[in-house]
Protein backbone atom coordinates (compact mmCIF):
# COMPACT_ATOMS: atom_id res chain seq x y z
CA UNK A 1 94.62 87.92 113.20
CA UNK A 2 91.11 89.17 113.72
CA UNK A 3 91.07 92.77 111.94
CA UNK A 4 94.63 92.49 110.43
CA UNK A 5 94.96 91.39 106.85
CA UNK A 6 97.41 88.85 105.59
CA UNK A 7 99.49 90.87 102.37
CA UNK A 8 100.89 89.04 99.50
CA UNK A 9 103.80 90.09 96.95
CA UNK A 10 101.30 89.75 94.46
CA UNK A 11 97.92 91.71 96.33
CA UNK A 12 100.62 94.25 98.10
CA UNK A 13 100.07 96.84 95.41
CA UNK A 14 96.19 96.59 95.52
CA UNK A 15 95.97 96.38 99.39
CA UNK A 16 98.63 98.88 100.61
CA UNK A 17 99.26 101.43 98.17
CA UNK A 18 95.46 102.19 96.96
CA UNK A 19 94.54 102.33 100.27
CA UNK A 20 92.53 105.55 101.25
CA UNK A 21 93.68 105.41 104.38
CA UNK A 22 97.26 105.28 106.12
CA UNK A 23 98.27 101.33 106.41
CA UNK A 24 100.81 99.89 108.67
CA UNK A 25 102.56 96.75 107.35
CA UNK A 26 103.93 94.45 109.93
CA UNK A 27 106.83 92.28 108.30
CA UNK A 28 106.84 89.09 110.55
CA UNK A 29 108.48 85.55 110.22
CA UNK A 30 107.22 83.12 112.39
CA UNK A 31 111.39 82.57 114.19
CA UNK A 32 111.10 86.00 114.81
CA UNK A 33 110.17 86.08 118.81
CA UNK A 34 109.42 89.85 119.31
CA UNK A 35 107.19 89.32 116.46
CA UNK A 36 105.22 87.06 118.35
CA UNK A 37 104.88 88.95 121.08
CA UNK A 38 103.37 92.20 119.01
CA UNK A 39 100.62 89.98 117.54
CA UNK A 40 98.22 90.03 119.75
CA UNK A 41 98.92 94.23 120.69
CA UNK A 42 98.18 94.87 116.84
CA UNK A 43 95.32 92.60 116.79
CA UNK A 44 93.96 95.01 119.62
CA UNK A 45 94.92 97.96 117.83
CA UNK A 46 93.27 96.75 114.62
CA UNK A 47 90.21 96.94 116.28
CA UNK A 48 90.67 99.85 117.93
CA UNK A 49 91.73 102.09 115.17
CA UNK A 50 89.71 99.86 112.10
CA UNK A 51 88.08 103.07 111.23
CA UNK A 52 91.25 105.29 110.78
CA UNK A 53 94.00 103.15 110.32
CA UNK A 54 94.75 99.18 108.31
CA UNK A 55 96.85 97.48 109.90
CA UNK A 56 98.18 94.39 107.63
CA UNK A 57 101.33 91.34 108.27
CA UNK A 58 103.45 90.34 105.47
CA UNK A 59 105.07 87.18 106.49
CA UNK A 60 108.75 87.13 104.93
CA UNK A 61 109.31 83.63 105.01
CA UNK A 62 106.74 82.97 101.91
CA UNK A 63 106.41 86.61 100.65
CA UNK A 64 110.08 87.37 99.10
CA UNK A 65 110.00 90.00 97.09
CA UNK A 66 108.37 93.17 98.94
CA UNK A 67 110.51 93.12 101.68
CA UNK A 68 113.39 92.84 99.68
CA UNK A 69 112.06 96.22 97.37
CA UNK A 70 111.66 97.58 100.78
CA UNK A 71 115.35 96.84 101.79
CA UNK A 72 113.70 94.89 105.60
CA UNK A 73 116.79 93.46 106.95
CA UNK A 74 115.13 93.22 110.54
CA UNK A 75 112.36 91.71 111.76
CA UNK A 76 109.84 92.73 112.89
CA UNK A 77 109.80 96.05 110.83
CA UNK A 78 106.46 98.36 110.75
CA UNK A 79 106.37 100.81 107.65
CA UNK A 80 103.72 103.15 107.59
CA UNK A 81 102.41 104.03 104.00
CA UNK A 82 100.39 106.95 103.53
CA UNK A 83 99.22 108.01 99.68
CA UNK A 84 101.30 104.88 98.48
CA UNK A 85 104.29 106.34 99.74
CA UNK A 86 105.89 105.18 103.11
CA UNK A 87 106.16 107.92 105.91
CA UNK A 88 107.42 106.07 108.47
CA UNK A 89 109.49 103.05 109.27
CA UNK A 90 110.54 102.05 112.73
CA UNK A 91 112.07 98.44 113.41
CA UNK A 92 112.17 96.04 116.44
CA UNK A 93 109.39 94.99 119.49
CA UNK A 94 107.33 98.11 120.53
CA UNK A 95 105.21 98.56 123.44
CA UNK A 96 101.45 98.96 122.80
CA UNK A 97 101.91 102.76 123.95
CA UNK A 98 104.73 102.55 121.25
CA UNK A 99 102.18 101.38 119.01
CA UNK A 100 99.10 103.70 119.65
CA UNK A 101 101.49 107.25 119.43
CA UNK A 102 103.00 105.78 116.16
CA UNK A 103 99.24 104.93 115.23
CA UNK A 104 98.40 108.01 116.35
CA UNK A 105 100.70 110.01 114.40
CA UNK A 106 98.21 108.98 110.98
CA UNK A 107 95.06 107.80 112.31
């Protein structure tokens, strides 16, 4: 997790929705295969688009309540928040040209 930030229930509100800029947060459970497999593609694209865009994980397993607010009933589930509101919500394992248009779309 090089340039992606682990989110809390309890630092959610400080880290996602003050943001100045647009954040993506990844919910993830370690079961969750296709989860797995988009780490290391949004560890790239952290990188890549650290200037522009934050990319954070929550992991649902120990972080209960967001997800739950957030009505995540899949994983993995990227919700893109922009202003503290969320603008964008797409669900299941994307490719990294997925990824970079959806990125794209805010950055």
């Amino acid at each position: 997790m090089g340039n992606i930030t682990a989110v809390t229930d309890n630092d959610f509100e400080q880290v996602v929705l003050t943001s100045s800029k647009p954040v993506v947060v990844d919910y993830w459970a370690d079961w969750c295969s296709p989860c797995k497999q988009m780490e290391p593609i949004l560890d790239e694209l952290a990188t890549e688009y650290a200037d522009r865009v934050q990319i954070v994980k929550m992991d649902t397993n120990t972080n209960t309540e967001v997800p739950a607010q957030q009505g995540i009933m899949s994983l993995p589930t990227l919700q893109v928040w922009v202003g503290g509101q969320v603008v964008k919500q797409v669900t299941g394992g994307k490719t990294k040209a997925a990824l970079v248009k959806l990125l794209d779309e805010f950055a």
